[in-house]
Protein backbone atom coordinates (compact mmCIF):
# COMPACT_ATOMS: atom_id res chain seq x y z
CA UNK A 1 1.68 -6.52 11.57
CA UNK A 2 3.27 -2.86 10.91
CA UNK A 3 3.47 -3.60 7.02
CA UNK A 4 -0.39 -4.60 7.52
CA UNK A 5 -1.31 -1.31 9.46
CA UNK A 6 0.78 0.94 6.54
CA UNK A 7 -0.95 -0.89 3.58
CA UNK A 8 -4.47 -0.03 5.31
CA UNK A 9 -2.94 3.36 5.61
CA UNK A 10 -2.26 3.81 2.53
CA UNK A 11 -5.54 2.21 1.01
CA UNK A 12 -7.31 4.79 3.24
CA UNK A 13 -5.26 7.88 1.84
CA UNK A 14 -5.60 6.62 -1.96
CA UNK A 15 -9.62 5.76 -1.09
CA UNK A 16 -9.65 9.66 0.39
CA UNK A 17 -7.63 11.57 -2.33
CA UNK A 18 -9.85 10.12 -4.98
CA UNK A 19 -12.96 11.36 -3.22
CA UNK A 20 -11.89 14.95 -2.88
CA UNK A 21 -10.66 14.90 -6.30
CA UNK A 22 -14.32 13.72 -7.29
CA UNK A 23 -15.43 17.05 -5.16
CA UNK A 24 -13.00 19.47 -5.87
CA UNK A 25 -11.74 18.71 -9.83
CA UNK A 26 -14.06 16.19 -11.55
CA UNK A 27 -13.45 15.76 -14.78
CA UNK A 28 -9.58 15.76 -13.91
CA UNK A 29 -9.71 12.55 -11.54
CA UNK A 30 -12.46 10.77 -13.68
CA UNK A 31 -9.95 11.06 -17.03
CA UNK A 32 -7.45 9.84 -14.59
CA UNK A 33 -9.78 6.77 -13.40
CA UNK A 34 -10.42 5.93 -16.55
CA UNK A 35 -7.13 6.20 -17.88
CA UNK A 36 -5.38 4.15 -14.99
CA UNK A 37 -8.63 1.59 -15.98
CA UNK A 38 -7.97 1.27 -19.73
CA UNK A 39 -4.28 0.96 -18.51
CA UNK A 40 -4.89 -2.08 -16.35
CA UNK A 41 -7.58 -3.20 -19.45
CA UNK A 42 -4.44 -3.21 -21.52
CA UNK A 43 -2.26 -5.31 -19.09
CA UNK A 44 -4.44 -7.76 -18.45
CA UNK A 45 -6.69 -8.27 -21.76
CA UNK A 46 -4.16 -6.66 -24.80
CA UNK A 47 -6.59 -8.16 -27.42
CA UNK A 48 -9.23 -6.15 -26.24
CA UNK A 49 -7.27 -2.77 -24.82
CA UNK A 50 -4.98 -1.94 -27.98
CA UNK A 51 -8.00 -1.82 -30.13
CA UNK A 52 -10.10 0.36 -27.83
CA UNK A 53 -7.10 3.01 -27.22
CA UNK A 54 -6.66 3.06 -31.29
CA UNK A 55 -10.54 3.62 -31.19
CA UNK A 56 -10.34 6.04 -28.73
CA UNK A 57 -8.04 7.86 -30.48
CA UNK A 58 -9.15 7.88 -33.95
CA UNK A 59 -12.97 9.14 -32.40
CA UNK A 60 -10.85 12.25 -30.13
CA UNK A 61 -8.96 13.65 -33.99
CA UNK A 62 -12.03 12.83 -35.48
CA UNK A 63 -13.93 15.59 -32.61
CA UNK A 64 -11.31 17.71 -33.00
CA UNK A 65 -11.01 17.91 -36.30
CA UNK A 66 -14.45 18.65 -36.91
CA UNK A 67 -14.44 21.27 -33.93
CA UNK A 68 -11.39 22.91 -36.50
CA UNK A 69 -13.47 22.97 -39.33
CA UNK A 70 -16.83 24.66 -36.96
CA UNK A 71 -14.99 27.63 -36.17
């Protein structure tokens, strides 16, 4: 019964830190979402998550180097 109460608790507190991080600092907790998401797509489904983090990266030096060469 009392480890029930403090995992509702605790699902509360996560539910309500994510939604003032959606007010206060957006794009700070929606990297974070997506990061802890693409960390749980790797866990569960490596065939598909390795390749999409390799993609991921490859696209973010690609942007950056291309922001290098605009300035």
């Amino acid at each position: 019964m009392a480890f029930a109460l403090v995992a509702a608790v605790a699902k509360m507190v996560i539910v309500a830190l994510v939604i003032g991080g959606l007010i206060f600092r957006t794009k700070e907790t929606i990297g974070l979402l997506l990061l802890g998401g693409l960390f749980t797509l790797m866990s569960k489904h490596p065939a598909i998550g390795i390749p999409l983090v390799i993609g991921l990266l490859v696209i973010g030096f690609m942007a950056k180097k291309a922001e290098e060469t605009a300035e």
